[in-house]
Structures are given as structure tokens and as C-alpha cells.
C-alpha atoms as a PDB file:
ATOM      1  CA  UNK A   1       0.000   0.000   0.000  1.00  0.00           C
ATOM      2  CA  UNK A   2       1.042   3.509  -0.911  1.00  0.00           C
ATOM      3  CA  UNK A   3      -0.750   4.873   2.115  1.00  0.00           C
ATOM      4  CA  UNK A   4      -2.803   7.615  -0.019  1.00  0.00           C
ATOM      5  CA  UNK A   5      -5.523   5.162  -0.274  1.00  0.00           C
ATOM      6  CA  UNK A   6      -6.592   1.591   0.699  1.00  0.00           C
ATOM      7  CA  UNK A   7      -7.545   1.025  -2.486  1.00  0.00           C
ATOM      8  CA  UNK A   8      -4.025   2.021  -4.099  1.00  0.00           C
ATOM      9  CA  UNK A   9      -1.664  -1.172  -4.079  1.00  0.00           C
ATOM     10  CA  UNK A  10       0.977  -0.874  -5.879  1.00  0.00           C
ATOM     11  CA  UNK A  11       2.892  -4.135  -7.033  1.00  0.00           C
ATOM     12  CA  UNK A  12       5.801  -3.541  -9.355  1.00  0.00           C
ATOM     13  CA  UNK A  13       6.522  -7.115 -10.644  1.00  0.00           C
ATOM     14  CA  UNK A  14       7.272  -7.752 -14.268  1.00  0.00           C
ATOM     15  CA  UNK A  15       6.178  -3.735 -14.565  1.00  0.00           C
ATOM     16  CA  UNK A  16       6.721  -2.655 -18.695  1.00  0.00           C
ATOM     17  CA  UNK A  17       6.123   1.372 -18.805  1.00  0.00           C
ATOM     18  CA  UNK A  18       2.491   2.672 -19.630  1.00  0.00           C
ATOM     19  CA  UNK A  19       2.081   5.302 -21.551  1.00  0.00           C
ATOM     20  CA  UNK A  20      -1.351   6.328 -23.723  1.00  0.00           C
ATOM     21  CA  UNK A  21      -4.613   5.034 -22.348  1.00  0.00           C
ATOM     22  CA  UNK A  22      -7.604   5.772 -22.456  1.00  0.00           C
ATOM     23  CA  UNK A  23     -10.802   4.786 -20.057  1.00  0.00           C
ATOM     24  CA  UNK A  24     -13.713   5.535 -18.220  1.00  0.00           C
ATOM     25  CA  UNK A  25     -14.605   7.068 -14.439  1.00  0.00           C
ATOM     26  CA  UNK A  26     -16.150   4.406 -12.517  1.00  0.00           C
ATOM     27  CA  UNK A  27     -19.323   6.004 -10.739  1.00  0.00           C
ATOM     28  CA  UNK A  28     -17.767   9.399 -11.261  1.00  0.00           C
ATOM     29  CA  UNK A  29     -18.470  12.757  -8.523  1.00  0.00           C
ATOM     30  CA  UNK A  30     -19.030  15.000 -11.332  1.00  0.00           C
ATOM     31  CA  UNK A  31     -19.152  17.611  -9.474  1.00  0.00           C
ATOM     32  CA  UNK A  32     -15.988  17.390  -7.760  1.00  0.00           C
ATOM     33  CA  UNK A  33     -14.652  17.645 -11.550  1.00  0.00           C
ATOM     34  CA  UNK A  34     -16.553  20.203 -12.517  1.00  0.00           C
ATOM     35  CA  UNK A  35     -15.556  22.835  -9.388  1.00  0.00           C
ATOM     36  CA  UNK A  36     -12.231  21.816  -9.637  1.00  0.00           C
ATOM     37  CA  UNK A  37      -9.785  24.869  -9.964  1.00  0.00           C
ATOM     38  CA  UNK A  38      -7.092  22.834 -12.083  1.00  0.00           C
ATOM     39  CA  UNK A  39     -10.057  21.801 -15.117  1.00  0.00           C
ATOM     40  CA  UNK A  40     -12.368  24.033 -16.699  1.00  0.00           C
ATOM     41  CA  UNK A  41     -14.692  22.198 -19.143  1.00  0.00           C
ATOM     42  CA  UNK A  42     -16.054  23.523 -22.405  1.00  0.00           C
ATOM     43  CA  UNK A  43     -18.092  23.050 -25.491  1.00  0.00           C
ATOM     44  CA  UNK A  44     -18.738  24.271 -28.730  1.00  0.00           C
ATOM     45  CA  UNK A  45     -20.874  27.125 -29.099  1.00  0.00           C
ATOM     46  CA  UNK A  46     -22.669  28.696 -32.421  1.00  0.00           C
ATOM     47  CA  UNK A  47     -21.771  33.017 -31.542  1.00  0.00           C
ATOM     48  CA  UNK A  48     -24.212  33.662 -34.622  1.00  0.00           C
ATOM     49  CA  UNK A  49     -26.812  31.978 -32.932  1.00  0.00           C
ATOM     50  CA  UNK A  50     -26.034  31.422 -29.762  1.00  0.00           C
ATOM     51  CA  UNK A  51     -26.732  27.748 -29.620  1.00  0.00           C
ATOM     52  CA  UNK A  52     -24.549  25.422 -28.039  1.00  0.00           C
ATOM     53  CA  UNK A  53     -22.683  23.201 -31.353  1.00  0.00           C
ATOM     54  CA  UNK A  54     -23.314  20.225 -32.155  1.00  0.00           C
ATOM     55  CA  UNK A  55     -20.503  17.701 -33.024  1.00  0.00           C
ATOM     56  CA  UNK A  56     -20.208  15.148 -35.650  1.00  0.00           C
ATOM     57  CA  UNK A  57     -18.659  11.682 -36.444  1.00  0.00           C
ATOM     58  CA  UNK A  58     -17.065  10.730 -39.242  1.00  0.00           C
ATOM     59  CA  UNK A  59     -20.181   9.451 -40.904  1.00  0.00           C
ATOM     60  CA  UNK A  60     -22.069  12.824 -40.321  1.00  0.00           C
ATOM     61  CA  UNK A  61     -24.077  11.259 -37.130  1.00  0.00           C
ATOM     62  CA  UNK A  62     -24.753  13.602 -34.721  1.00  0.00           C
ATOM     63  CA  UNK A  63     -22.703  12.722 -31.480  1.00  0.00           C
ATOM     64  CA  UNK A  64     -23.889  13.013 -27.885  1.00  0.00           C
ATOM     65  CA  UNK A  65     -23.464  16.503 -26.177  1.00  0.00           C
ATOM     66  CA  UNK A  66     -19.948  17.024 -23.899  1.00  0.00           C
ATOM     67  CA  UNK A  67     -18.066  19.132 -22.122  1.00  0.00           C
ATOM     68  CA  UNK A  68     -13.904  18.633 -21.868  1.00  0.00           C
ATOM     69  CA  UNK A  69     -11.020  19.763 -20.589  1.00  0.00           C
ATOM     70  CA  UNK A  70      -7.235  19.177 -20.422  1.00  0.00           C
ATOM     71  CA  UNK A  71      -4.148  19.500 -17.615  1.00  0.00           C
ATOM     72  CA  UNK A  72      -1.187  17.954 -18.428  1.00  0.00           C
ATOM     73  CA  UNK A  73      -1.851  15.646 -21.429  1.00  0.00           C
ATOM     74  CA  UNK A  74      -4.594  13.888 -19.626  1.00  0.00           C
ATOM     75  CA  UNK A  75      -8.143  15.021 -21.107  1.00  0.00           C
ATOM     76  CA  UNK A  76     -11.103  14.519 -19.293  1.00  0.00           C
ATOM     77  CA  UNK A  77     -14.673  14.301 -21.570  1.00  0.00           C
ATOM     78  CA  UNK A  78     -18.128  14.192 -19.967  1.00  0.00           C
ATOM     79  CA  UNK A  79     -21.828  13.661 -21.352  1.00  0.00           C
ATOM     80  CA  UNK A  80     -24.353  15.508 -19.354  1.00  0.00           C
ATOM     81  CA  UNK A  81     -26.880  13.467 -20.762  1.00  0.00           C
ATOM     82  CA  UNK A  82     -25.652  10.376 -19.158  1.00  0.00           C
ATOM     83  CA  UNK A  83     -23.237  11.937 -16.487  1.00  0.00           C
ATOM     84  CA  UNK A  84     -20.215   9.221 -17.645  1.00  0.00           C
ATOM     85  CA  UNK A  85     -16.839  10.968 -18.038  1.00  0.00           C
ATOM     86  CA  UNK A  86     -13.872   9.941 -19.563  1.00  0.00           C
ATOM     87  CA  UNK A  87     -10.623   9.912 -19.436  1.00  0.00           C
ATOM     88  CA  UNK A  88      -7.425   9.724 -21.840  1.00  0.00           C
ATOM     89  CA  UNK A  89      -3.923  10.537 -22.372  1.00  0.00           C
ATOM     90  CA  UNK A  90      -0.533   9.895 -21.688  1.00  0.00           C
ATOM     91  CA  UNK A  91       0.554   8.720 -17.604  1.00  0.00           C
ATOM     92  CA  UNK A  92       3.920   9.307 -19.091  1.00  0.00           C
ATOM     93  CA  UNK A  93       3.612  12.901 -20.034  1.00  0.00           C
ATOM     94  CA  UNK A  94       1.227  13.360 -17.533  1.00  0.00           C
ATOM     95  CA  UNK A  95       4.346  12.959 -14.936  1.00  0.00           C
ATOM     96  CA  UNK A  96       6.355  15.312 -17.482  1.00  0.00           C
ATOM     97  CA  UNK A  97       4.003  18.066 -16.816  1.00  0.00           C
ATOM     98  CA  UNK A  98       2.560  17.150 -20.166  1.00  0.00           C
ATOM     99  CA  UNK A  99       6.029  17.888 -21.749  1.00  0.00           C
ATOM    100  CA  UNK A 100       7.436  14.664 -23.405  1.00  0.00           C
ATOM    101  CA  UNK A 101       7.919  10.989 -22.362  1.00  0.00           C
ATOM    102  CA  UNK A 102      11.449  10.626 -23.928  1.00  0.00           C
ATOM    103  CA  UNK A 103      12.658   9.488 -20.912  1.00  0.00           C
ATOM    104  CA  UNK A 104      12.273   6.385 -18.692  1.00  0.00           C
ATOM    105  CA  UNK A 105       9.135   6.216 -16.858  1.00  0.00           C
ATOM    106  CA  UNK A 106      10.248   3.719 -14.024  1.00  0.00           C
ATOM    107  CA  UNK A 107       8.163   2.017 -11.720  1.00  0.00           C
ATOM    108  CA  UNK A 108       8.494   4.600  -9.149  1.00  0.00           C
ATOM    109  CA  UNK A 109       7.639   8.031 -11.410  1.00  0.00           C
ATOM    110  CA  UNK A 110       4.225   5.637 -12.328  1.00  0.00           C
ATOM    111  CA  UNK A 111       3.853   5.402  -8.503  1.00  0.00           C
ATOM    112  CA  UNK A 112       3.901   9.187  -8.813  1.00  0.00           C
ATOM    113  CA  UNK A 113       1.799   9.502 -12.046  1.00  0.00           C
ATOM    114  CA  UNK A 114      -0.660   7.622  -9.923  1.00  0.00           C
ATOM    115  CA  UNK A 115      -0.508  10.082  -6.377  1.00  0.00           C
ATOM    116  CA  UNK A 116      -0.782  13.108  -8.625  1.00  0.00           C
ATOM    117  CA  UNK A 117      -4.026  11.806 -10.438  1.00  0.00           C
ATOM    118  CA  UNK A 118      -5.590  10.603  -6.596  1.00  0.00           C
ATOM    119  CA  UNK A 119      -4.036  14.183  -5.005  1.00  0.00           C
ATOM    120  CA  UNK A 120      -5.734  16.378  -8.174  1.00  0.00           C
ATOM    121  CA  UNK A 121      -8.523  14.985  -9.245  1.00  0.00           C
ATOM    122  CA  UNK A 122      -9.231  12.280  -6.325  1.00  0.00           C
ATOM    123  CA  UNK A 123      -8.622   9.253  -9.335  1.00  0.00           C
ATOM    124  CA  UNK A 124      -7.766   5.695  -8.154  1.00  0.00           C
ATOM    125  CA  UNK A 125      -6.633   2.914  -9.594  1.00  0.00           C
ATOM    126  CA  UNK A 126      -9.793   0.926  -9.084  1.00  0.00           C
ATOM    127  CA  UNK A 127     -11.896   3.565 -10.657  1.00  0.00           C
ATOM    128  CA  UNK A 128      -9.920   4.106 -14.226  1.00  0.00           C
ATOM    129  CA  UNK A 129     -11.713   1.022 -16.702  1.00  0.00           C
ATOM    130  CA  UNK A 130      -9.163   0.951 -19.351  1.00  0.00           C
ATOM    131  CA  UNK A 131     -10.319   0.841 -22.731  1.00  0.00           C
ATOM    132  CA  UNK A 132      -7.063   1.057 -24.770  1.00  0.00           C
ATOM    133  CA  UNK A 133      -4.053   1.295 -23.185  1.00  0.00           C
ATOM    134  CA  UNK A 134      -0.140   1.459 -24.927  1.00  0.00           C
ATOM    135  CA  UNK A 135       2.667   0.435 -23.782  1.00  0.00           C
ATOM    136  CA  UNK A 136       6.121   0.152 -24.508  1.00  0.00           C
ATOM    137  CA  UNK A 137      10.315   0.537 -24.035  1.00  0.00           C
ATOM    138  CA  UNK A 138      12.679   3.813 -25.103  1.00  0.00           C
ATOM    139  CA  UNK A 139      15.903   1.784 -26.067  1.00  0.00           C
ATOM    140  CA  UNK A 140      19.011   4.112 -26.670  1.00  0.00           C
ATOM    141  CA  UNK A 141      20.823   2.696 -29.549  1.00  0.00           C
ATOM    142  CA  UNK A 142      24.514   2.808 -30.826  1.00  0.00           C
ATOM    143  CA  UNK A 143      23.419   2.001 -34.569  1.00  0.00           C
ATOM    144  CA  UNK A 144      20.956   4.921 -35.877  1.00  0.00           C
ATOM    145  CA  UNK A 145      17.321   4.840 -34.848  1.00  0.00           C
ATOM    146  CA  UNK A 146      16.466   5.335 -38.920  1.00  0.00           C
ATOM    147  CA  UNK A 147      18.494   2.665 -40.325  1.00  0.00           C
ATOM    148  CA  UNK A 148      17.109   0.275 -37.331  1.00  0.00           C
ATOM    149  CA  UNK A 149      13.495   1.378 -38.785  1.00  0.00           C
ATOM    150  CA  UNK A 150      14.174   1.128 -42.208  1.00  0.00           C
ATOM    151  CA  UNK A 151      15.339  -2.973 -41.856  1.00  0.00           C
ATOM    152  CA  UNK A 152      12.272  -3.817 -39.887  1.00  0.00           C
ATOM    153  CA  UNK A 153      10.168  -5.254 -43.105  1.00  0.00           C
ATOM    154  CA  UNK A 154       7.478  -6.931 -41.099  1.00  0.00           C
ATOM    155  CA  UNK A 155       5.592  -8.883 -38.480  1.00  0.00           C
ATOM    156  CA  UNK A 156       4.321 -12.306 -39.533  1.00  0.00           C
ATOM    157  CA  UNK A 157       2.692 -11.281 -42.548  1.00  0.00           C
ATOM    158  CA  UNK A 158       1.640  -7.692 -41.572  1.00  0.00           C
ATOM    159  CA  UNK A 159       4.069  -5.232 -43.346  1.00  0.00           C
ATOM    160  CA  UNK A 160       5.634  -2.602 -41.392  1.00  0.00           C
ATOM    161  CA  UNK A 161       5.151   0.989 -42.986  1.00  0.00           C
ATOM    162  CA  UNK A 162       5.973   4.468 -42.380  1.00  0.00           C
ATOM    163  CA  UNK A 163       2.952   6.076 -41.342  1.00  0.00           C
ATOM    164  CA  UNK A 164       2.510  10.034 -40.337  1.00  0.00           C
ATOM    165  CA  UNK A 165       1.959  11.458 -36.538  1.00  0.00           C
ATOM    166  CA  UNK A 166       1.680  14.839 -35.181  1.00  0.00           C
ATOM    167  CA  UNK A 167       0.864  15.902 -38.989  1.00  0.00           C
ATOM    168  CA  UNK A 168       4.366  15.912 -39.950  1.00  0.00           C
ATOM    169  CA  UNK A 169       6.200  13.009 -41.338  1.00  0.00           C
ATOM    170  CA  UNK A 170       9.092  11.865 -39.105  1.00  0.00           C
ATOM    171  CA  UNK A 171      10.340   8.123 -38.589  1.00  0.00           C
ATOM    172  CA  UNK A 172       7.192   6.452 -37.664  1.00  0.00           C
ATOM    173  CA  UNK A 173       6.602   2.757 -38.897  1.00  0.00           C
ATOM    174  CA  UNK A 174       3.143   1.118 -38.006  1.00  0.00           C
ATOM    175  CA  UNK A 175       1.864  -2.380 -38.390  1.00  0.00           C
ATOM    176  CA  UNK A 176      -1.839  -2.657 -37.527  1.00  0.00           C
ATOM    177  CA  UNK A 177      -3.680  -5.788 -36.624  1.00  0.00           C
ATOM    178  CA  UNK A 178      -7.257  -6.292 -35.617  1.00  0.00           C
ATOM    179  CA  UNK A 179      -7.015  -6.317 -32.055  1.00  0.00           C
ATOM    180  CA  UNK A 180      -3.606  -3.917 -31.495  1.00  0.00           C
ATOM    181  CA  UNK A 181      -1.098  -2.268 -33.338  1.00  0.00           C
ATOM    182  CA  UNK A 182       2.807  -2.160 -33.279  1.00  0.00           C
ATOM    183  CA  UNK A 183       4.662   0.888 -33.408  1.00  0.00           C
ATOM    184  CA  UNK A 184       8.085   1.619 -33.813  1.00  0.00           C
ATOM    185  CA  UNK A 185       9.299   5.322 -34.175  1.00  0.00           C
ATOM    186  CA  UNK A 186      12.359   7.316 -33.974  1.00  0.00           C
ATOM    187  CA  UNK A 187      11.602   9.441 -30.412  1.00  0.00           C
ATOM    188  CA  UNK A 188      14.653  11.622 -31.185  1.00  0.00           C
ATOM    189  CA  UNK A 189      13.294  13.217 -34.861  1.00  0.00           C
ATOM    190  CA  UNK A 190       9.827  13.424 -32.497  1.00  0.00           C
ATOM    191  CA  UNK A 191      11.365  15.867 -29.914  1.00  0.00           C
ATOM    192  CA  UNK A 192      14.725  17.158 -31.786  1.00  0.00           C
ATOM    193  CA  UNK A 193      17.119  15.126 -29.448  1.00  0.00           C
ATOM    194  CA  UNK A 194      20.841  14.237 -29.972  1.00  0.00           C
ATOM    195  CA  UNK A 195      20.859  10.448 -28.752  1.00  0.00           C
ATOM    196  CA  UNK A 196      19.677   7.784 -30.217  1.00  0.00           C
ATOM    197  CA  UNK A 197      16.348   6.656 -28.758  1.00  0.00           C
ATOM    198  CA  UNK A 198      14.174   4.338 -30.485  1.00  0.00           C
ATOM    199  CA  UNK A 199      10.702   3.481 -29.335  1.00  0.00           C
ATOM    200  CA  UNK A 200       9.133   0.009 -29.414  1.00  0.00           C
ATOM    201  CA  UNK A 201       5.321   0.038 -28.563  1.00  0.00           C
ATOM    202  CA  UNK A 202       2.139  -1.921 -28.704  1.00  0.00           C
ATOM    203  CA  UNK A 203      -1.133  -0.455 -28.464  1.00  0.00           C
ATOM    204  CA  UNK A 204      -4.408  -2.496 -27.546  1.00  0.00           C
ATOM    205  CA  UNK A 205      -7.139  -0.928 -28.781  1.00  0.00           C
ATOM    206  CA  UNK A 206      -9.725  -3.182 -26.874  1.00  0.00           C
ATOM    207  CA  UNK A 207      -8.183  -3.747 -23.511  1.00  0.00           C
ATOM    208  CA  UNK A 208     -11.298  -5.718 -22.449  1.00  0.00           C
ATOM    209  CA  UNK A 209     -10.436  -8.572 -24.757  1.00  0.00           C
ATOM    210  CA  UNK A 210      -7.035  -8.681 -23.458  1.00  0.00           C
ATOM    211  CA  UNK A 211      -7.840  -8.693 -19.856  1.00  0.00           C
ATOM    212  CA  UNK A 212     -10.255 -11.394 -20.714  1.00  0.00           C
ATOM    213  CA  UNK A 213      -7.184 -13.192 -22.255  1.00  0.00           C
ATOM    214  CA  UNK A 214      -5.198 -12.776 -18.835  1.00  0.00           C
ATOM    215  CA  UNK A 215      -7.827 -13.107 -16.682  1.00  0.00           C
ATOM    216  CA  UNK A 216      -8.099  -9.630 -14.918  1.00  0.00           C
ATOM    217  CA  UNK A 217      -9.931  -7.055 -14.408  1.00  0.00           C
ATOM    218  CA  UNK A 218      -9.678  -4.435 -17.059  1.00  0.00           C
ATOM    219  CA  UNK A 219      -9.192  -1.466 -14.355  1.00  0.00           C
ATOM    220  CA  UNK A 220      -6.046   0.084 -13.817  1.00  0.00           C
ATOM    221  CA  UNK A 221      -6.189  -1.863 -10.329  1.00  0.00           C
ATOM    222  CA  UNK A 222      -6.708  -5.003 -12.027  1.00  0.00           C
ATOM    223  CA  UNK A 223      -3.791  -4.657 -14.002  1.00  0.00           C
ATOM    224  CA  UNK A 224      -1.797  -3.322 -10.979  1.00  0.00           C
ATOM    225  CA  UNK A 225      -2.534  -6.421  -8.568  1.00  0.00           C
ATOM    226  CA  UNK A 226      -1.807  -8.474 -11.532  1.00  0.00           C
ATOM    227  CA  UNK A 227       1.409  -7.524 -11.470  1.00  0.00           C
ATOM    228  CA  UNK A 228       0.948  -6.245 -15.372  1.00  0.00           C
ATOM    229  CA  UNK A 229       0.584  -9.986 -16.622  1.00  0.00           C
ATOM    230  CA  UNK A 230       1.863 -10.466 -19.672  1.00  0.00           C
ATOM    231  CA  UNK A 231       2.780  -7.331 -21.067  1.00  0.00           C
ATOM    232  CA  UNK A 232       6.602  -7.978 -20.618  1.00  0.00           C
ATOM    233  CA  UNK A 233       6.307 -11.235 -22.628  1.00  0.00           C
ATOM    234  CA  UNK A 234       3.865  -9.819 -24.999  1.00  0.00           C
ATOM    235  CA  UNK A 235       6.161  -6.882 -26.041  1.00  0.00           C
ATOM    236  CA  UNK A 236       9.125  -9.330 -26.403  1.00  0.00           C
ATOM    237  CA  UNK A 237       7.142 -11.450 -28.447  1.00  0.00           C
ATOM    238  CA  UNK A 238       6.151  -8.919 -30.342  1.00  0.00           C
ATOM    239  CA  UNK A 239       9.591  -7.250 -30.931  1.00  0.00           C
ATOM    240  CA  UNK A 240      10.553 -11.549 -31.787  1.00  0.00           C
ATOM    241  CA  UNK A 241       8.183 -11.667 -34.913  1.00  0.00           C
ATOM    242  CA  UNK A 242       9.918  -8.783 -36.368  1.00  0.00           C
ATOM    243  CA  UNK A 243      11.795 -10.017 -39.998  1.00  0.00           C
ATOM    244  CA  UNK A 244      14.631  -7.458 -39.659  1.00  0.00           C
ATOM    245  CA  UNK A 245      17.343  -7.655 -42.098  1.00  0.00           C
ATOM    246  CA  UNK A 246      20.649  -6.475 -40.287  1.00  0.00           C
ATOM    247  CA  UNK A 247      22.172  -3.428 -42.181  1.00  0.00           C
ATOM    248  CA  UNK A 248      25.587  -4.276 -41.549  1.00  0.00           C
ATOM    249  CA  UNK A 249      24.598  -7.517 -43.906  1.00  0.00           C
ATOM    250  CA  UNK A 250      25.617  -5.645 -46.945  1.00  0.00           C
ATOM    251  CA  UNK A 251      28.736  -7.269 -48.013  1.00  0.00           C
ATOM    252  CA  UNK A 252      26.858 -10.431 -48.045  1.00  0.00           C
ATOM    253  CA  UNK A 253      25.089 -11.109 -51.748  1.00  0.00           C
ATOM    254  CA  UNK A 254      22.149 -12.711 -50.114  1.00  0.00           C
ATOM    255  CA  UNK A 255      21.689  -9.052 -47.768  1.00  0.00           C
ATOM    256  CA  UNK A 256      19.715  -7.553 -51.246  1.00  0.00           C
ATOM    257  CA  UNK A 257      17.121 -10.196 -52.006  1.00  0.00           C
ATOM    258  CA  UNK A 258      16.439 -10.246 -48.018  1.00  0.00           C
ATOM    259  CA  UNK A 259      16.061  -6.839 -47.481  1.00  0.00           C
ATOM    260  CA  UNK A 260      13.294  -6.559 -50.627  1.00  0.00           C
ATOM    261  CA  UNK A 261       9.672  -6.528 -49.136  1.00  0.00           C
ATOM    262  CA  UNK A 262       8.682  -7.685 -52.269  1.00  0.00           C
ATOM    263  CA  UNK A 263      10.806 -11.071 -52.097  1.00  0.00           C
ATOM    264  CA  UNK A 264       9.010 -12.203 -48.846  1.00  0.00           C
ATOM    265  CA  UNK A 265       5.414 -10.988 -50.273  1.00  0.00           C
ATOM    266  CA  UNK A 266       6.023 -13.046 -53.273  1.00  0.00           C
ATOM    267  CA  UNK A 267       7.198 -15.805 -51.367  1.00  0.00           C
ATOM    268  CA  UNK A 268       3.948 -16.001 -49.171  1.00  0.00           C
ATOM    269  CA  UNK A 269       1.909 -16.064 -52.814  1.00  0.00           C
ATOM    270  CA  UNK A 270       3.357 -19.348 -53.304  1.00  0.00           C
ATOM    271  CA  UNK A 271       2.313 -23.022 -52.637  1.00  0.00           C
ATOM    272  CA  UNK A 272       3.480 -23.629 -48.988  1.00  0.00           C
ATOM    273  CA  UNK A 273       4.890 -19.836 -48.563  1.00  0.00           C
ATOM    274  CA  UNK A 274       4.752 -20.397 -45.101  1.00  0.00           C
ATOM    275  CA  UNK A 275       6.953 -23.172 -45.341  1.00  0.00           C
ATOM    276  CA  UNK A 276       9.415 -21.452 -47.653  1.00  0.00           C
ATOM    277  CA  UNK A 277       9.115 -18.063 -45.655  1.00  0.00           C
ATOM    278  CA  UNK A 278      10.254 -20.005 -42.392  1.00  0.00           C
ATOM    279  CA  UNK A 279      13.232 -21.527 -44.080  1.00  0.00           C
ATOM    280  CA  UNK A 280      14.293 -17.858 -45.680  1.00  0.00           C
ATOM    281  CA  UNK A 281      13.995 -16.580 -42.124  1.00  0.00           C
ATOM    282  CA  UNK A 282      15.612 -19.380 -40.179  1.00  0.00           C
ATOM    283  CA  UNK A 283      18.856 -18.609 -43.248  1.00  0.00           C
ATOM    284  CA  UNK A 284      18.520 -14.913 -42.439  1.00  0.00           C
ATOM    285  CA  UNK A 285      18.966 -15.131 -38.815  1.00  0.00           C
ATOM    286  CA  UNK A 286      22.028 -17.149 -39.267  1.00  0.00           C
ATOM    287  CA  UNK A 287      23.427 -14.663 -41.280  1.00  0.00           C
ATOM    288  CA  UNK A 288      22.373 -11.854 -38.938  1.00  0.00           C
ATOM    289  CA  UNK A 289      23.931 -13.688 -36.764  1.00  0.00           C
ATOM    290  CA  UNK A 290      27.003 -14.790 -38.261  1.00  0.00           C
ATOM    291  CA  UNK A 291      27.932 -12.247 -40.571  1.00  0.00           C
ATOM    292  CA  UNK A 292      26.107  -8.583 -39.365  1.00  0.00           C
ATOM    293  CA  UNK A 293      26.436  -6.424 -36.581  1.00  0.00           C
ATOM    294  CA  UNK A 294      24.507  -8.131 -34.026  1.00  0.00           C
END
């Protein structure tokens, strides 16, 4: 126990960094949100008319009235016609003042991540129902982040691709799957640094379904007193399925038919691809092995 709260317990076993999530108040006091000096919710509002706006989804529905606000990088959302509020952001940057989270975020600045959220807002564990949640490693590399990126072809079958975030393009390479997504981005293009820091991530988009997997509870409590099950192993597993082609490979003749997307896509076209793909990658980890940079 932390000793803010009975309901805090904190159990740092196997912990992998959190960083974007996003959730739901559990039987939220929503007016000890509202008066609160450090938020001050708003909404759109028509000046010609005087109205309060309306907005829309993507398909042109008309979505629910709310009211947000935002302190730090975490942003709160509430629907007066149903009184739930939500919650998203970054713990990470929330600890950063909102800043950055290019930096570690050990067990114990989580700890403080979590005290800040109970002291502010009066948030607990127990009450945060994750819906998504990311998490992930900054690795500080001796090899450039960009040349690391660009030799990460795919996962299984999903090819990796550069994708765009923050509206700019910077070295940002995505592979989605139904359930979660893997990302792997240079963080020092993201915030101008001058090390090295690559970022591997995986984001669950429906954290229900992988609580349901692990058996917990999908609060941030659950996850606590489970002592984060599985997220260590998944991320390693996930980092495993990578086909990455080692750069340093490029003496080797066999370096520029491996490092082709296409030659692995045209491979998996074939009778028994699978088959074939295995054997190509069991032959290009021996020559990662043997003849690149490790």
C-alpha cells in the first residue's frame, strides 16, 4: 500500500512502462470535476446563434453533447446526458508536466503519475476502466534509430510501414492488426534530441479482450494487482516476430534479395509460402547472426 488510499496497491513485478490510455470514471463525482480549480470544461458554441454546437462523427451522425477539458496531457470528456466521463492521455507525459515521455518512466515516477491523479482529481486505480491502453520501451541505440526502422520489413505477414503522426512526417513505422497495433518510431526526430532513442510500442485498442485473455480485471487496479501480466512477454514477443534484415549484412550477396519486401510478399503467394518463408527466415537469422552487426 502507498498509504494515499486503501484502495491504491501498488505491485511492481514484471512492470513494462504505460504510456497512452484511455478509459472511463467508474461512478464518477461529477461535481468534484466540474468545481475543480485545475479543469475548466467547455463546449462548442454557435456566436451567430447562440446555440450550443453540435458535433459530428465521421459518418455525419450527430454525437452526444460534452463538455472537456485538459491539464497535463490527460483530457477529461463528460456527457451531461448520461453523467459518464472519460478519461485519456498519456501517464507518461502526464508525470512530465505534459512535456514529453522521452525518458524512462520507471516504476516509481508511475507510482507518482498515480498520487498526482488521486491528489488532483481524487482518481484511483480501481476507478480508471481501461479501454485502450499502450505500452512500450525507449531503447538508446549505438546504430541509428532510422536505419534500425528502415530494416524492420514486417511482423508475420503484416508489413511494417511508415505512417505520419503529429501531422508531420518523421520516422514512424506502423503495423496494424485487428485487435492492437505495433509501433516503432524514432523518439529523437519526435522531440529534436541528440541520442539515439528508439521506441518500441504496442497499443491495444480493446483492452477488455485482453484482460479477458489474462484473466483480470480491465481497471487500472486489475492490471496493478496483476502484477501487469503479460505485457513484458507480450512486447518481447512482439519485438521476436519482427523479420529485420541487419544493415551491416551488406557485403553479403544474399543481404539484397532479403532486405526486398517484395521477395518475402512473393514468397507467401506461393504453394506452402509459409513453409518457404520459415526456411528464408531461419537462413537470415544465421546470417544476422554470423555475418552482421549483431
Amino acid at each position: 500500500s502507498t498509504g494515499e488510499s486503501s484502495t491504491i496497491r501498488l505491485i511492481y513485478h514484471n512492470y513494462v512502462p504505460l504510456d497512452y490510455f484511455r478509459g472511463e470514471i467508474l461512478n464518477p463525482d461529477i461535481n468534484s470535476f466540474l468545481e475543480n480549480d485545475l479543469l475548466n470544461f467547455t463546449q462548442p458554441f454557435n456566436v451567430d446563434t447562440g446555440e450550443i454546437g453540435l458535433n459530428k462523427s465521421r459518418t455525419g451522425t450527430i454525437k452526444k453533447p460534452q463538455r472537456w477539458t485538459e491539464y497535463n496531457n490527460i483530457v477529461f470528456k463528460y456527457y451531461p446526458d448520461n453523467g459518464r466521463l472519460f478519461i485519456s492521455g498519456s501517464l507518461h507525459k502526464f508525470y512530465n508536466k505534459g512535456k514529453h515521455n522521452h525518458d524512462q518512466f520507471t516504476q516509481d515516477k508511475f507510482k507518482q503519475a498515480l498520487k498526482a491523479l488521486n491528489d488532483s482529481f481524487g482518481i484511483t486505480p480501481d476507478k480508471v476502466k481501461i479501454n485502450s491502453l499502450e505500452w512500450g520501451v525507449n531503447i538508446t541505440t549505438s546504430a541509428p534509430v532510422n536505419t534500425i526502422l528502415d530494416h524492420c520489413l514486417f511482423i508475420n505477414h503484416k508489413r511494417i510501414t511508415q505512417d505520419f503522426v503529429d501531422n508531420r512526417q518523421s520516422k514512424y513505422h506502423l503495423a496494424v492488426f485487428d485487435e492492437y497495433n505495433i509501433k516503432l518510431y524514432n523518439k529523437s526526430i519526435q522531440y529534436k534530441l541528440n541520442s539515439e532513442i528508439l521506441r518500441i510500442e504496442r497499443k491495444q485498442k480493446d483492452f477488455k479482450k485482453y484482460a479477458d485473455k489474462q484473466r483480470i480485471e480491465p481497471t487500472l487496479q486489475g492490471l496493478i494487482n496483476s502484477k501487469f501480466k503479460g505485457m513484458g512477454t507480450t512486447l518481447l514477443n512482439d519485438w521476436k516476430r519482427v523479420l529485420f534484415v541487419d544493415p551491416e549484412l551488406s557485403s553479403h550477396p544474399k543481404y539484397f534479395k532479403y532486405s526486398n519486401p517484395k521477395f518475402w510478399e512473393n514468397k507467401r503467394k506461393l504453394k506452402s509460402g509459409n513453409q518457404i518463408i520459415s526456411r528464408h527466415r531461419k537462413e537470415l537469422k544465421r546470417l544476422n547472426k554470423s555475418n552482421g552487426g549483431n
